[in-house]
C-alpha atoms as a PDB file:
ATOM      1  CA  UNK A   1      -6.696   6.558 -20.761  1.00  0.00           C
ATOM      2  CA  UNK A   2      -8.770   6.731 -17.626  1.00  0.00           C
ATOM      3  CA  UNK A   3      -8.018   7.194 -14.305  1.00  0.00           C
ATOM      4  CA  UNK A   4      -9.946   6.727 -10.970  1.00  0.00           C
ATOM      5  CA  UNK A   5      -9.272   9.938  -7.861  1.00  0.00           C
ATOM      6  CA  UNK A   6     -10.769   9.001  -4.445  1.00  0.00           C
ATOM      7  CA  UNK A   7     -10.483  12.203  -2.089  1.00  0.00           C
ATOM      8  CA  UNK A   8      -9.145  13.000   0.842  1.00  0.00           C
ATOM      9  CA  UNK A   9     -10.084  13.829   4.449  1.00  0.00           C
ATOM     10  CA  UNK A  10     -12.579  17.126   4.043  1.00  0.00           C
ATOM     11  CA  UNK A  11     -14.268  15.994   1.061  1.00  0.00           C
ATOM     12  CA  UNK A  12     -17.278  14.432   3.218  1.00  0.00           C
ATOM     13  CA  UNK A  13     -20.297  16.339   3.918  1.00  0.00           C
ATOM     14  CA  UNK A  14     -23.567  15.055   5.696  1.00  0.00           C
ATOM     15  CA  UNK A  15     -25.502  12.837   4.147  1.00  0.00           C
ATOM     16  CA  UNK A  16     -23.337  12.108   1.141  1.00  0.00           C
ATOM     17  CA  UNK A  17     -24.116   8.316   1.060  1.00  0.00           C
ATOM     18  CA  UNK A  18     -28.064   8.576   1.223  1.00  0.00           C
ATOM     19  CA  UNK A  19     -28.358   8.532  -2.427  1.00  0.00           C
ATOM     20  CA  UNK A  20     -25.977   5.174  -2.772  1.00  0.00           C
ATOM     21  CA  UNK A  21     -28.008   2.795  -0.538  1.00  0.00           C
ATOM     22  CA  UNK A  22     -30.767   2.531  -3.182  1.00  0.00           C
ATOM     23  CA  UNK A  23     -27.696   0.907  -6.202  1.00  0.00           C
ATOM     24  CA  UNK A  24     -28.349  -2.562  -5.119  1.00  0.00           C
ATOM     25  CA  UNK A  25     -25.697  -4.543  -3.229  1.00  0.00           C
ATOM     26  CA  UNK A  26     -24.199  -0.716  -1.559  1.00  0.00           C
ATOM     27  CA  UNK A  27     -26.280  -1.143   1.359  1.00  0.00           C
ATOM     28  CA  UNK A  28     -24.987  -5.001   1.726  1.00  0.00           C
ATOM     29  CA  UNK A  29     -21.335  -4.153   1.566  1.00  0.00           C
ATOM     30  CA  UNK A  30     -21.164  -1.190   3.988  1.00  0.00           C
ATOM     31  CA  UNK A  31     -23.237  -3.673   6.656  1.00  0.00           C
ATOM     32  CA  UNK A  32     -20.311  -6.225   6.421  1.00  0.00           C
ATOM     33  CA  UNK A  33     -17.721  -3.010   5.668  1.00  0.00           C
ATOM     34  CA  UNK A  34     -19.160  -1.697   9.113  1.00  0.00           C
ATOM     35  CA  UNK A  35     -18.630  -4.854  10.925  1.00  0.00           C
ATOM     36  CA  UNK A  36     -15.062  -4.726   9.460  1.00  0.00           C
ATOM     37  CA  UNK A  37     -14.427  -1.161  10.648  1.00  0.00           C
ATOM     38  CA  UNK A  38     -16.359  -1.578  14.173  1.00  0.00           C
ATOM     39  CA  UNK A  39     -18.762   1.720  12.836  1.00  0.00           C
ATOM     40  CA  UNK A  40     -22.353   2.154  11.573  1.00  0.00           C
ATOM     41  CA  UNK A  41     -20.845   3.401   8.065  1.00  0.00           C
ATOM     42  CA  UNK A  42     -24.670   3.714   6.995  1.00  0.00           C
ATOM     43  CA  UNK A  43     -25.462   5.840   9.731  1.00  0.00           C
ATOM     44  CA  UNK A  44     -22.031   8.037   9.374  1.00  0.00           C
ATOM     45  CA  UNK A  45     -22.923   8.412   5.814  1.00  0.00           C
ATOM     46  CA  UNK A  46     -26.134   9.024   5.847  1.00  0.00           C
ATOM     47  CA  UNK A  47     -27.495  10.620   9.300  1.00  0.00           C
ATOM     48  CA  UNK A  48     -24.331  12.120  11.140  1.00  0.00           C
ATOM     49  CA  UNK A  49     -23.782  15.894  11.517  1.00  0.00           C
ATOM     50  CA  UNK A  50     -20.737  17.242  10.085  1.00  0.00           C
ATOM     51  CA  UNK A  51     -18.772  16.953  13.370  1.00  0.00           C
ATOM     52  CA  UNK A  52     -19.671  13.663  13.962  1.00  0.00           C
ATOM     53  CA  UNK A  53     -17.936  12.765  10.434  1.00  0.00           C
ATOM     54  CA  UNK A  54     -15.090  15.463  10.975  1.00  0.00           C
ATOM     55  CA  UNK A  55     -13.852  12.779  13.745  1.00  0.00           C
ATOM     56  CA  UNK A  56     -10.524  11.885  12.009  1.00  0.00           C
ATOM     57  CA  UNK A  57     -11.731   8.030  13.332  1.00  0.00           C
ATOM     58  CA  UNK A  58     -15.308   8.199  11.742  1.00  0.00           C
ATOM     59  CA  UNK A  59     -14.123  10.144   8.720  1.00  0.00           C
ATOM     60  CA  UNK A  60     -10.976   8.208   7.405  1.00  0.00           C
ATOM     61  CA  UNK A  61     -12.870   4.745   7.129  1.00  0.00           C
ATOM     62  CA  UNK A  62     -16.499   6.332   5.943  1.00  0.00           C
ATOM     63  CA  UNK A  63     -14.041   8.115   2.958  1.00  0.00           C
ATOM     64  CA  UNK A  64     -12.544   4.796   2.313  1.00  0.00           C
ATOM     65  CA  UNK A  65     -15.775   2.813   2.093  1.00  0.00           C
ATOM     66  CA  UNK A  66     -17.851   4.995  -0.209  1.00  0.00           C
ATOM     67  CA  UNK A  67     -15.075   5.410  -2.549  1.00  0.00           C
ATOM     68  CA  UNK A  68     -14.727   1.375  -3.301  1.00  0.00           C
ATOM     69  CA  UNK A  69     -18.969   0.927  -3.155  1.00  0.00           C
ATOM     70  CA  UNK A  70     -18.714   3.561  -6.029  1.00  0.00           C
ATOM     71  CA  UNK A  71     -15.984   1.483  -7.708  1.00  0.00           C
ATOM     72  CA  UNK A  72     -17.311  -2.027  -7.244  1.00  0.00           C
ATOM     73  CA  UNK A  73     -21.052  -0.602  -8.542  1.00  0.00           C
ATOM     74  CA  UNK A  74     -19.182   1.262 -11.372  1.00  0.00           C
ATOM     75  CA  UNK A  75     -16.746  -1.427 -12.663  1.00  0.00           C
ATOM     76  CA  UNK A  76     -17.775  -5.330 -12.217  1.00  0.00           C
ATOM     77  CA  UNK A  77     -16.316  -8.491 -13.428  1.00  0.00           C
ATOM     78  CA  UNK A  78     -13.105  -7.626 -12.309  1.00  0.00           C
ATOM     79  CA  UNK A  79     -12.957  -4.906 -14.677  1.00  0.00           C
ATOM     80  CA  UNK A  80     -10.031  -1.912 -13.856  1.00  0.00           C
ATOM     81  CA  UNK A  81      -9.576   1.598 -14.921  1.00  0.00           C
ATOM     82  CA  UNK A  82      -6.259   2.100 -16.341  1.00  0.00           C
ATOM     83  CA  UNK A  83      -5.230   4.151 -13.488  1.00  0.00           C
ATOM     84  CA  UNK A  84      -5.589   4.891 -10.078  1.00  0.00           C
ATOM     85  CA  UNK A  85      -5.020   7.950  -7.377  1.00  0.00           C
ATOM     86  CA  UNK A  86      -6.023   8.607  -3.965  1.00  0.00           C
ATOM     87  CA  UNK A  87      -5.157  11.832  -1.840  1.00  0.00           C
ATOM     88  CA  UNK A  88      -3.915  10.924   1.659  1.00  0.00           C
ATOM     89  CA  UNK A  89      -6.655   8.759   2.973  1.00  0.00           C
ATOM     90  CA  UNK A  90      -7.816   8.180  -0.368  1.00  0.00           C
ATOM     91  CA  UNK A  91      -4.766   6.007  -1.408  1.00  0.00           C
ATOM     92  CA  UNK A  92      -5.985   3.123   1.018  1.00  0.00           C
ATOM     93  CA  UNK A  93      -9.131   3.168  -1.454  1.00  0.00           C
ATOM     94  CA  UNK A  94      -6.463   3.984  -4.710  1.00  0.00           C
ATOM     95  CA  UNK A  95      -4.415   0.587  -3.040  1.00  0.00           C
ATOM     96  CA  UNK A  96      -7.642  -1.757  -2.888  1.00  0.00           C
ATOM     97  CA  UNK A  97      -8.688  -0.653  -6.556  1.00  0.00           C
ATOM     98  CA  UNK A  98      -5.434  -1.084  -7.947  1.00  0.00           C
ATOM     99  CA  UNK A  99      -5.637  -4.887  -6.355  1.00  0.00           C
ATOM    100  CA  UNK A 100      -2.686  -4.259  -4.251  1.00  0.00           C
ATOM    101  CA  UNK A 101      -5.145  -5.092  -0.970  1.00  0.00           C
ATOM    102  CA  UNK A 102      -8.125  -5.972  -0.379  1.00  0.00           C
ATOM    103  CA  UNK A 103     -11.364  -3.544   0.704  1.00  0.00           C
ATOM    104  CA  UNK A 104     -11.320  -5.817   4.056  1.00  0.00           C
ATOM    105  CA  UNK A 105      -7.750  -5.089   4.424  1.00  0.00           C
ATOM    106  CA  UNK A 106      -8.014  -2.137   3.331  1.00  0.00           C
ATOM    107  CA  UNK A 107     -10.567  -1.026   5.797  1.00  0.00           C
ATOM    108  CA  UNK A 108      -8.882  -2.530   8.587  1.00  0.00           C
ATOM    109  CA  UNK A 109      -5.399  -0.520   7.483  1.00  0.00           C
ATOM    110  CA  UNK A 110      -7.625   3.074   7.766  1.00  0.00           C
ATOM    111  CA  UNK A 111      -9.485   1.743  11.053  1.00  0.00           C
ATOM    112  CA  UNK A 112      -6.118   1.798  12.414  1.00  0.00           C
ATOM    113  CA  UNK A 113      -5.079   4.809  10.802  1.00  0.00           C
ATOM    114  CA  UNK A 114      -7.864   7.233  11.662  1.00  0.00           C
ATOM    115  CA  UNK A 115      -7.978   5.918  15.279  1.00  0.00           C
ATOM    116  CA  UNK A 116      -3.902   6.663  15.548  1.00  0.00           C
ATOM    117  CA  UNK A 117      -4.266  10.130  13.729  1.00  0.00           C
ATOM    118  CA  UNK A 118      -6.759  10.891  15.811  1.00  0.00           C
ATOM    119  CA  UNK A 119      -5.079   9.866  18.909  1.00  0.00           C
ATOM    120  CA  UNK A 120      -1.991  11.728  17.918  1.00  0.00           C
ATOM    121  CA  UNK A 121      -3.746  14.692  16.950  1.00  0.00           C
ATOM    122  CA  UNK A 122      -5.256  15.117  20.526  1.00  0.00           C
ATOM    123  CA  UNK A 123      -1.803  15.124  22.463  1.00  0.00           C
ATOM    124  CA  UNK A 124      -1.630  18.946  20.756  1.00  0.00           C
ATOM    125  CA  UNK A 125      -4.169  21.606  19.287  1.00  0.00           C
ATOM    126  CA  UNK A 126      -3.452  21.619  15.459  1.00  0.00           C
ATOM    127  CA  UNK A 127      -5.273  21.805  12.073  1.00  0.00           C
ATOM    128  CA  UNK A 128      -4.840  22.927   8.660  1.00  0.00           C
ATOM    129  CA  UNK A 129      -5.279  25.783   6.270  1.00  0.00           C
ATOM    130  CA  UNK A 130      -5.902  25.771   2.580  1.00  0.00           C
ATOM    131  CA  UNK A 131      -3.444  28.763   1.481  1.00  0.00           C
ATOM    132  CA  UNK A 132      -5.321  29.616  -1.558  1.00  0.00           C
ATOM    133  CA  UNK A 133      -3.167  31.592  -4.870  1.00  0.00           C
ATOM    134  CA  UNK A 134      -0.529  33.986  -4.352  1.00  0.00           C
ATOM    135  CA  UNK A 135       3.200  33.300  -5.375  1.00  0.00           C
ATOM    136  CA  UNK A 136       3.666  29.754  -4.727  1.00  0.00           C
ATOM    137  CA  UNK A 137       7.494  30.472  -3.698  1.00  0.00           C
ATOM    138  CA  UNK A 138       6.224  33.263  -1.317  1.00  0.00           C
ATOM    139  CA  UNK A 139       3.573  30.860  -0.236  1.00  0.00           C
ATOM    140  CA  UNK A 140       5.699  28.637   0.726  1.00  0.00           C
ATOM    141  CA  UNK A 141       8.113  30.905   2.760  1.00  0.00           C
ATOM    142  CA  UNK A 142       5.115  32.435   4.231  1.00  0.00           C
ATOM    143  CA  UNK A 143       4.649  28.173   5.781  1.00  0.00           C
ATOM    144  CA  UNK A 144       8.096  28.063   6.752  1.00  0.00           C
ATOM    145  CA  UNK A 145       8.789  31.492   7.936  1.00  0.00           C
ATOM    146  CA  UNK A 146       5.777  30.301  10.835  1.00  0.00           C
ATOM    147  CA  UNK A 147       7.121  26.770  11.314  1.00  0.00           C
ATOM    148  CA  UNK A 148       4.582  25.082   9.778  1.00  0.00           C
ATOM    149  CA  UNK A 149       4.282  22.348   7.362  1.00  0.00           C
ATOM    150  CA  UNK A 150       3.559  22.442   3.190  1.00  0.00           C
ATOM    151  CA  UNK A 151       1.366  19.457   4.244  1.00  0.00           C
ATOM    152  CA  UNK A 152      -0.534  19.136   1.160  1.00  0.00           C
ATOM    153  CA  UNK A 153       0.755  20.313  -2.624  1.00  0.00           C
ATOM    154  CA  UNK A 154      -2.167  20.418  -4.502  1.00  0.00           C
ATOM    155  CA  UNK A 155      -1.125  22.179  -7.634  1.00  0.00           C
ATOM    156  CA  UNK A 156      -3.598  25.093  -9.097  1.00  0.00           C
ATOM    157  CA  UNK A 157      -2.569  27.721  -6.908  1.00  0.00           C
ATOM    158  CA  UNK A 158      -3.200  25.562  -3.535  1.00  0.00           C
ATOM    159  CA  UNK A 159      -1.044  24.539  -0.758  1.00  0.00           C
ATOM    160  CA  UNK A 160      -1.920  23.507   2.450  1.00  0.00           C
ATOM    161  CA  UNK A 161      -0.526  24.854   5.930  1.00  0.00           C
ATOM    162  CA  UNK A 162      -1.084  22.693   8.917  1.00  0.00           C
ATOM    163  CA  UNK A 163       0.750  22.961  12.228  1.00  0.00           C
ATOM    164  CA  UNK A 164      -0.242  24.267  15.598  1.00  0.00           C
ATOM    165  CA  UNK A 165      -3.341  26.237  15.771  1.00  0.00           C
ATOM    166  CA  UNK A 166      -1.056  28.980  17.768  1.00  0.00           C
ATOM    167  CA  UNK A 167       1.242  29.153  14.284  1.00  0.00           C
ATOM    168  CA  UNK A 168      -1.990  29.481  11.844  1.00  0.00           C
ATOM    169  CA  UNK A 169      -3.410  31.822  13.738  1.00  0.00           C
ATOM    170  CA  UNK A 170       0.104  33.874  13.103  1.00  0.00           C
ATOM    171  CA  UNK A 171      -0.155  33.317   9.414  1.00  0.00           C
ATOM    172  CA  UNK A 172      -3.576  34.407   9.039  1.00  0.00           C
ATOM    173  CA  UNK A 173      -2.460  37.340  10.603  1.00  0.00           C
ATOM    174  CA  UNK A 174       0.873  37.311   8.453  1.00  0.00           C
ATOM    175  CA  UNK A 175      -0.792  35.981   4.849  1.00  0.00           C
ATOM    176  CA  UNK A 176       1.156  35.961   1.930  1.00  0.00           C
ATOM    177  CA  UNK A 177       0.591  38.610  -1.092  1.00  0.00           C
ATOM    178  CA  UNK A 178      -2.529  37.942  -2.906  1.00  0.00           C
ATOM    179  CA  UNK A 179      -3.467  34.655  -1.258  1.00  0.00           C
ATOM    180  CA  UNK A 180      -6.568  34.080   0.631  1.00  0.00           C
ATOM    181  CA  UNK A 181      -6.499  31.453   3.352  1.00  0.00           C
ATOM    182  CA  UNK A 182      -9.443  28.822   4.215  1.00  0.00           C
ATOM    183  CA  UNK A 183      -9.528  26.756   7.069  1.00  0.00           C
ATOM    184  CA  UNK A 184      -9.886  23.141   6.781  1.00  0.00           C
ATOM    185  CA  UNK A 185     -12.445  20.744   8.375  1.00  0.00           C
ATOM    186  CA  UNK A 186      -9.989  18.094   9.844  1.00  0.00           C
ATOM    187  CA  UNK A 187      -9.380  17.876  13.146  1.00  0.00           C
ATOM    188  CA  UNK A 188      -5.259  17.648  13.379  1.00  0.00           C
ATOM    189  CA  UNK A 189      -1.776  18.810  11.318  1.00  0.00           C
ATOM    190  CA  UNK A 190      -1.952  15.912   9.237  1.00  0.00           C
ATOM    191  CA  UNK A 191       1.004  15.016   7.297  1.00  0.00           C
ATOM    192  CA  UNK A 192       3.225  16.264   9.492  1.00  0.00           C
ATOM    193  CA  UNK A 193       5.672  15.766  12.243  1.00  0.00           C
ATOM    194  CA  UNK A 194       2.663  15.784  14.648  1.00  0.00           C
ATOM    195  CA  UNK A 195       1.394  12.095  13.255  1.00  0.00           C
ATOM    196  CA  UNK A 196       4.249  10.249  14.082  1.00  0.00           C
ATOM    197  CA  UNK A 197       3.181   8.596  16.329  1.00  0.00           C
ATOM    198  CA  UNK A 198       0.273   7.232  14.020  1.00  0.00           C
ATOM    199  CA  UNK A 199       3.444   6.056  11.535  1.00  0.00           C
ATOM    200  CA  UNK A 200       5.148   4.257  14.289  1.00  0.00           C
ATOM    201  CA  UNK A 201       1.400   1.992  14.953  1.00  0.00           C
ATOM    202  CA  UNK A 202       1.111   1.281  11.305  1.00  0.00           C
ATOM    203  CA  UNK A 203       4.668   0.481  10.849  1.00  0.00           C
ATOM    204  CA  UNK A 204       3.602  -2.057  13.602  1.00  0.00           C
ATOM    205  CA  UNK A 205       0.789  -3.562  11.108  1.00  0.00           C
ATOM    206  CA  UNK A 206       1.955  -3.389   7.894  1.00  0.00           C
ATOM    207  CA  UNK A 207       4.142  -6.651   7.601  1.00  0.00           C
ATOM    208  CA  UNK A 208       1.150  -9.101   8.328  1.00  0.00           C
ATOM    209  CA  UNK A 209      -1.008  -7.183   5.662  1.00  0.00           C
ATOM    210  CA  UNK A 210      -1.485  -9.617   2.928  1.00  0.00           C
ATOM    211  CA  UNK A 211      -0.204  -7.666  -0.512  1.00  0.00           C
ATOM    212  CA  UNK A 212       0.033  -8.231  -4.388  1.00  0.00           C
ATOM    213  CA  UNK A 213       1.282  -6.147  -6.664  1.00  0.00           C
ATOM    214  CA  UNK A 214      -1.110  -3.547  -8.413  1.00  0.00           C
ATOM    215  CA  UNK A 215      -2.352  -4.371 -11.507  1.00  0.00           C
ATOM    216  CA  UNK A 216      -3.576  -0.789 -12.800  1.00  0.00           C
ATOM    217  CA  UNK A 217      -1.007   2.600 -12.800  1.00  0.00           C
ATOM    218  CA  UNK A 218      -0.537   3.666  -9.553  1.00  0.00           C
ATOM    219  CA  UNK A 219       0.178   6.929  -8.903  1.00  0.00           C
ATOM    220  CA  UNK A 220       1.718   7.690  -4.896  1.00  0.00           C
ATOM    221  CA  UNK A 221       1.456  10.728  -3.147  1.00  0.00           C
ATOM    222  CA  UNK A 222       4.914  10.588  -1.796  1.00  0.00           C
ATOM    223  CA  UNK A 223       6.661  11.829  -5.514  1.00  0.00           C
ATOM    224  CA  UNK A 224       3.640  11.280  -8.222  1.00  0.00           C
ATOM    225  CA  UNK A 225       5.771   7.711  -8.954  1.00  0.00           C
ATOM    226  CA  UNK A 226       3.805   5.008 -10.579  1.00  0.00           C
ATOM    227  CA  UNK A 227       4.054   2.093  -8.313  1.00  0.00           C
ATOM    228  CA  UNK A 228       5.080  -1.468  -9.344  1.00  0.00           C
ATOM    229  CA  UNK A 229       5.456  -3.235  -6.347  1.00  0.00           C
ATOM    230  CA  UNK A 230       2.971  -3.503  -3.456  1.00  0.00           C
ATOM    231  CA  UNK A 231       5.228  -3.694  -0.771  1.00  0.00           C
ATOM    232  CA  UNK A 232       6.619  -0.928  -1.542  1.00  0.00           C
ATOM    233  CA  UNK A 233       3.339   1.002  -1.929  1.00  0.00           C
ATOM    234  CA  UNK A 234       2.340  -0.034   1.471  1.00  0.00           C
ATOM    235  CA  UNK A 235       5.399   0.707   2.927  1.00  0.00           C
ATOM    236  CA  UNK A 236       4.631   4.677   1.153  1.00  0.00           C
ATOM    237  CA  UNK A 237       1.310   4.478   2.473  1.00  0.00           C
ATOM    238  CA  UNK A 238       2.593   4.123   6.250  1.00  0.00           C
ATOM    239  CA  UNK A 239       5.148   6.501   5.899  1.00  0.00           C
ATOM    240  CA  UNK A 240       2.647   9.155   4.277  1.00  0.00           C
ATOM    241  CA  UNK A 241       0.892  10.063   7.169  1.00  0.00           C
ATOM    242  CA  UNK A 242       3.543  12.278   8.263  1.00  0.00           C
ATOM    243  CA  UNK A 243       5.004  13.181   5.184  1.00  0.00           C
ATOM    244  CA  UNK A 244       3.399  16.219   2.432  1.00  0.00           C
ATOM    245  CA  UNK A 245       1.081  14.514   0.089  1.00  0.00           C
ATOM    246  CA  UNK A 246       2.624  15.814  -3.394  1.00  0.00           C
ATOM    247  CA  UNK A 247      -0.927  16.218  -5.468  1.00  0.00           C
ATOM    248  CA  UNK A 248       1.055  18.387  -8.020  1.00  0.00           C
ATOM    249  CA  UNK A 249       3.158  16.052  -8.719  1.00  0.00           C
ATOM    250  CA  UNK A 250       0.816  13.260  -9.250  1.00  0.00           C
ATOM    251  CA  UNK A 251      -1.286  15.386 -11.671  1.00  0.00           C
ATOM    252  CA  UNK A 252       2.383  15.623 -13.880  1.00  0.00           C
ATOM    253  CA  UNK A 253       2.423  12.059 -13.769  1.00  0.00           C
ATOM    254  CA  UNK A 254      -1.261  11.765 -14.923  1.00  0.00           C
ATOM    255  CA  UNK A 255       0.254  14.223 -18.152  1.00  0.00           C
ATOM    256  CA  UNK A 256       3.131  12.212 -19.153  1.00  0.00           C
ATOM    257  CA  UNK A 257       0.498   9.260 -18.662  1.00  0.00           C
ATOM    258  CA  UNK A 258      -1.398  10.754 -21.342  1.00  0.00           C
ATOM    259  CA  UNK A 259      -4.347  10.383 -19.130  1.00  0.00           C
ATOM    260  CA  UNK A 260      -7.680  11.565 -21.213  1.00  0.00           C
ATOM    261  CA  UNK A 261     -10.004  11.387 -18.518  1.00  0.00           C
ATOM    262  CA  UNK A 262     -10.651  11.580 -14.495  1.00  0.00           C
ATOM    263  CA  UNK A 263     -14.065  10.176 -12.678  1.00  0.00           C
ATOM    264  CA  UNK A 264     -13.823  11.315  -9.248  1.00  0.00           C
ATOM    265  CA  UNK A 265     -15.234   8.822  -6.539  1.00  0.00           C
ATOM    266  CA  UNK A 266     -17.704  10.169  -3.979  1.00  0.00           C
ATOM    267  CA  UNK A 267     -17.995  12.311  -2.151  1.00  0.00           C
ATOM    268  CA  UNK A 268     -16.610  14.008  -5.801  1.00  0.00           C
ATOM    269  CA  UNK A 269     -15.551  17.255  -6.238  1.00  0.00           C
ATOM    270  CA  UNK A 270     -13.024  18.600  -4.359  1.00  0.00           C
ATOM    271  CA  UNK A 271     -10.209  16.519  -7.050  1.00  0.00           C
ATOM    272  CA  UNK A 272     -12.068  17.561 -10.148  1.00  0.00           C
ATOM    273  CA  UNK A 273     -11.750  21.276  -8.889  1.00  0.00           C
ATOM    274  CA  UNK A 274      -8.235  21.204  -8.667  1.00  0.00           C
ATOM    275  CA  UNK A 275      -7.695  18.954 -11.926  1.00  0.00           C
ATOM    276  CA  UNK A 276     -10.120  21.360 -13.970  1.00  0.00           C
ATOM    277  CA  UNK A 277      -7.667  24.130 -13.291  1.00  0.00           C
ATOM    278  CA  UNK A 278      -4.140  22.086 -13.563  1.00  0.00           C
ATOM    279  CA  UNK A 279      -4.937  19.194 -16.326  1.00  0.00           C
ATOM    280  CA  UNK A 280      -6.477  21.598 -19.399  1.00  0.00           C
ATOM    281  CA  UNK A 281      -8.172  19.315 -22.183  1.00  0.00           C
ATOM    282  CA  UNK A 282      -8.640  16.275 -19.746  1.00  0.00           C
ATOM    283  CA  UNK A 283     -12.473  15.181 -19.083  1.00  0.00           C
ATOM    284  CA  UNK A 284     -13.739  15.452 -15.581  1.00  0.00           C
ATOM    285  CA  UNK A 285     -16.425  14.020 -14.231  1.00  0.00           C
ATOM    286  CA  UNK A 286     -17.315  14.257 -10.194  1.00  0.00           C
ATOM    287  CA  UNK A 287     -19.826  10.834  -9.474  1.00  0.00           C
ATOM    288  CA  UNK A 288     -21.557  12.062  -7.035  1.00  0.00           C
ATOM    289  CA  UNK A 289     -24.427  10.521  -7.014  1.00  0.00           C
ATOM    290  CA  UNK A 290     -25.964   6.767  -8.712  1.00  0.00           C
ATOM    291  CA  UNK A 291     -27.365   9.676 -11.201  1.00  0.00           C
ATOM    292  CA  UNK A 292     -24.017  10.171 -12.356  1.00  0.00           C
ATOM    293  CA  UNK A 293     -23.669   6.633 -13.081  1.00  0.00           C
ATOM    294  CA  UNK A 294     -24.367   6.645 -17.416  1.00  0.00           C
ATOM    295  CA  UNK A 295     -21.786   9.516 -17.591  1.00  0.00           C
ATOM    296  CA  UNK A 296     -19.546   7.747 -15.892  1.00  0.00           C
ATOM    297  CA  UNK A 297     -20.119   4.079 -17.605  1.00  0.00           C
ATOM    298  CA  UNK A 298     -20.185   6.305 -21.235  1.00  0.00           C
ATOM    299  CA  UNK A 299     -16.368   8.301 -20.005  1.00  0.00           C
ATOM    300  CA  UNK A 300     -14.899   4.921 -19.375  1.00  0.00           C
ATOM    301  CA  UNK A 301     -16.266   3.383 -22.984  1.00  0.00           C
ATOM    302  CA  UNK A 302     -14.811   6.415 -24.366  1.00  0.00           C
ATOM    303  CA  UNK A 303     -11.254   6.777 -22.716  1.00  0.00           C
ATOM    304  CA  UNK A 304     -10.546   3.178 -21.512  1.00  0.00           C
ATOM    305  CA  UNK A 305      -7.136   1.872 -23.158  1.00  0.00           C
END
């Protein structure tokens, strides 16, 4: 059984999409995908500096887009993996896979949502820290003994912190036993308490967006659930931004699944990491790059149901 990952906010680095525009058709779709989005996705992707793409508004979209040109250049015809996951941002790309809405809508859905997260996350000075081994119990006293926010459960010895930058700073000072901490490059506490007003815009949009039911597994952050109804999976999505993305708990779903193997969509790597630790025995592949293509095509032969 195969399933598709498309990452989160952080996984982008400069230049990531260079390599993509030569796949015939990529360059095509991200020229109408830009006029969906209002951005030059080719130039994001390709000549932007790493703070032009941390902009929560630049980055959520330019994530969203190079995750489903990977998928439509990797599976045609229709064709579907058997499964699908996304981590925060990455579920709008999971949703679109899975059928439940389309990439236009898709795109439109994280236009709105970056520009809202990024609004919100300007009305106060917060980010996130990747709070990396230790006891996760500590860990997670450590977080709430500093009023911050488990905002991300990744499983494999990570959790993420995000709150004020006032209330990191006091954790980094105060770290946990035997956990080293990593600041993230995002520019706000997503997934917290501090987005709500970026709920309260999509909760405004959601009931036009046109939705069907997903066809694949779909696996939501909220409690690792497979999803059977797309309403309901959009109404998760809203809600999501200010509630902890629970990456554990989807990788126990992907076990009792009986996944067999995981191809990462670009920019790959950060979900394979964490998967190569938690899911022992499962094949991994991070498609990086059009190079990474055969493996990919030869995995889904392999593992497909």
């Amino acid at each position: 059984m195969i399933l598709l990952a498309s990452p989160g906010q952080g996984a982008q680095t400069p230049g990531f999409l260079s390599p993509w525009l030569e796949v015939p058709g990529v360059a095509d779709r991200l020229a109408w995908w830009s006029a969906v989005t209002g951005l030059d996705l080719v130039r994001y992707g390709t000549g932007a500096d790493a703070e032009e793409i941390r902009d929560t508004a630049v980055a959520q979209p330019l994530l969203v887009a190079a995750a489903l040109a990977a998928f439509e250049t990797l599976y045609q015809g229709g064709d579907r993996p058997d499964a699908v996951a996304g981590h925060s941002v990455g579920e709008l790309a999971a949703a679109a896979i899975a059928g439940v809405l389309s990439p236009e809508a898709a795109l439109v859905l994280v236009r709105e949502r970056g520009r809202a997260m990024a609004e919100a996350a300007a009305v106060t000075e917060t980010g996130m820290t990747a709070v990396l081994g230790g006891d996760p119990d500590e860990v997670l006293a450590a977080i709430e003994r500093h009023g911050l926010t488990p905002a991300n459960v990744n499983g494999a010895g990570q959790i993420v912190a995000a709150g004020t930058v006032e209330r990191l700073a006091a954790l980094k000072d105060d770290p946990p036993a035997g956990a080293r901490l990593r600041p993230l490059s995002v520019a706000g506490a997503f997934h917290t308490e501090h987005m709500a007003p970026a709920v309260d815009t999509l909760r405004r949009l959601a009931p036009g967006a046109p939705v069907a039911d997903p066809a694949v597994a779909l696996l939501s952050n909220r409690d690792g659930a497979v999803v059977r109804d797309g309403r309901d999976y959009l109404g998760r999505l809203v809600e999501q931004v200010s509630a902890p993305v629970r990456w554990d708990r989807c990788m126990a779903t992907m076990r009792e699944l009986g996944v067999t193997a995981i191809i990462e969509l670009p920019p790959a790597g950060t979900l394979t990491g964490i998967a190569r630790r938690e899911l022992k025995g499962v094949e991994l592949l991070a498609l990086k790059t059009p190079g990474d293509l055969d493996k990919a095509r030869d995995l889904i032969k392999a593992h497909t149901s």
